[in-house]
C-alpha atoms as a PDB file:
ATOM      1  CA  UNK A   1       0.000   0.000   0.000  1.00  0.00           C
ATOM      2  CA  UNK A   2       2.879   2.518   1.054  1.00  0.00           C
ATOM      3  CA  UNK A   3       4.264   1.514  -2.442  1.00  0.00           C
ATOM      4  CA  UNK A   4       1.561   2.172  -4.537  1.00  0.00           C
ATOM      5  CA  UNK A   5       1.096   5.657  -2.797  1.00  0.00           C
ATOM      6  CA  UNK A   6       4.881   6.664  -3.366  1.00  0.00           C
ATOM      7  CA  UNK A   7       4.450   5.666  -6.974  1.00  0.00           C
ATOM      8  CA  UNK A   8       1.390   7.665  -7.887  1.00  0.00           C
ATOM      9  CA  UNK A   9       3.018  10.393  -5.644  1.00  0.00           C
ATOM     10  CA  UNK A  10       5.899  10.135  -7.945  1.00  0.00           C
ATOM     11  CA  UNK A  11       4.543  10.378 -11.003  1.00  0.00           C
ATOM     12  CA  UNK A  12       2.189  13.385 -10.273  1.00  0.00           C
ATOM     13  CA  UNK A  13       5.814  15.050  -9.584  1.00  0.00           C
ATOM     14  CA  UNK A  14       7.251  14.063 -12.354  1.00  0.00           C
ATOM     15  CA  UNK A  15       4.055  15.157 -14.527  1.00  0.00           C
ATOM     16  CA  UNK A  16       4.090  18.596 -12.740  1.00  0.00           C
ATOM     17  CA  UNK A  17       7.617  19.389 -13.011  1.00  0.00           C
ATOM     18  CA  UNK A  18       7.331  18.782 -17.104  1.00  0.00           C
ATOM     19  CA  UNK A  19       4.680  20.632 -17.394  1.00  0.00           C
ATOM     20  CA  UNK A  20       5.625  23.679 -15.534  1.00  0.00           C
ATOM     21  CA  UNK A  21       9.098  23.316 -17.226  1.00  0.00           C
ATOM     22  CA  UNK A  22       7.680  23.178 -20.635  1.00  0.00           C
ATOM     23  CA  UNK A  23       5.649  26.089 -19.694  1.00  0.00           C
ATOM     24  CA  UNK A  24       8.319  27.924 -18.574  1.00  0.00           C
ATOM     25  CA  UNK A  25      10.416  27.346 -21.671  1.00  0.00           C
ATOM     26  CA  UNK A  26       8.294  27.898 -24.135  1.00  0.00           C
ATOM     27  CA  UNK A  27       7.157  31.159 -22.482  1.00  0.00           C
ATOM     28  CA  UNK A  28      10.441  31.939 -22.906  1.00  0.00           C
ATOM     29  CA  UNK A  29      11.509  31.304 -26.365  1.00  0.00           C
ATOM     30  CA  UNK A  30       8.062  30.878 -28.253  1.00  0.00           C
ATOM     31  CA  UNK A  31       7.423  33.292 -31.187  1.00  0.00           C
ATOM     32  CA  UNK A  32       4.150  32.550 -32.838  1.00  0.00           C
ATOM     33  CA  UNK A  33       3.270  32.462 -36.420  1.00  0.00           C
ATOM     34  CA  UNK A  34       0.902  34.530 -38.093  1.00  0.00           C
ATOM     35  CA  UNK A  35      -0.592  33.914 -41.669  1.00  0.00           C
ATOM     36  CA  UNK A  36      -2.949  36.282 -42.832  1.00  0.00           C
ATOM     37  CA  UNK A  37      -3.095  38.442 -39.810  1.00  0.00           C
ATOM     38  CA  UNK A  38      -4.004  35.181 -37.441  1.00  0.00           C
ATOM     39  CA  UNK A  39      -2.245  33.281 -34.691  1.00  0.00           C
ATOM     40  CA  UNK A  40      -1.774  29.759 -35.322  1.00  0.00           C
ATOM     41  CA  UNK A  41      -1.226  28.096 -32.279  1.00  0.00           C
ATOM     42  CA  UNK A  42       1.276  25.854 -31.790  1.00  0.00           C
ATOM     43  CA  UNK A  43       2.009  22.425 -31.237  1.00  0.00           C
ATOM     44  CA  UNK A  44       4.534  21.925 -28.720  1.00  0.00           C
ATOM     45  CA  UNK A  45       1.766  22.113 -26.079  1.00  0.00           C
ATOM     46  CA  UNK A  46      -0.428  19.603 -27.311  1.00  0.00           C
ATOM     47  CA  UNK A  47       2.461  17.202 -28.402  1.00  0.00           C
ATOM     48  CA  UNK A  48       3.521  17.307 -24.586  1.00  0.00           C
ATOM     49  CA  UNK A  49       0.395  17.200 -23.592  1.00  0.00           C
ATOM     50  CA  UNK A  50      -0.793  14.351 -24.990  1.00  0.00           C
ATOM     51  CA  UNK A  51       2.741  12.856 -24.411  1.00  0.00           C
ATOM     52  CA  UNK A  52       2.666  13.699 -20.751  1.00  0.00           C
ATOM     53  CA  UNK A  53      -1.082  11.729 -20.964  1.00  0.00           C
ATOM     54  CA  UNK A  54       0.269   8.427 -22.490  1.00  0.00           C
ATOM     55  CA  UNK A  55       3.096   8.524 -20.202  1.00  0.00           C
ATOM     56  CA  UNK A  56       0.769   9.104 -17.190  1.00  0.00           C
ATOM     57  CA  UNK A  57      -0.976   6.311 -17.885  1.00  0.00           C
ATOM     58  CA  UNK A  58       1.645   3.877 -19.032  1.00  0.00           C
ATOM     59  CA  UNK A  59       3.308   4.624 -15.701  1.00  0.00           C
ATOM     60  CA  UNK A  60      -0.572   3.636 -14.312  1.00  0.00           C
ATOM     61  CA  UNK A  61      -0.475   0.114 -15.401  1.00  0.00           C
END
């Protein structure tokens, strides 16, 4: 039981620490592109987003 509690403990960490990391970087260093006067938004965040997800849940099983 103390185990299992450590390892989801760990892995929230883990999942935090990305994601305020990739936040922070790409804050940082992110220009966005414009075509035709519009924002498209990126893809970084959803690629580590959805990364982050599968991870999460590999880590799960």
């Amino acid at each position: 039981m103390q185990n299992n509690f450590l390892r989801y403990l760990l892995i929230a960490v883990i999942v935090t620490v990305v994601s305020f990391g990739v936040r922070f970087v790409r804050h940082k260093l992110y220009k966005p592109k414009y075509e035709d006067n519009v924002q498209k938004p990126g893809k970084l965040e959803t690629f580590i987003a959805n990364f982050l997800l599968v991870l999460g849940v590999f880590l799960l099983l």
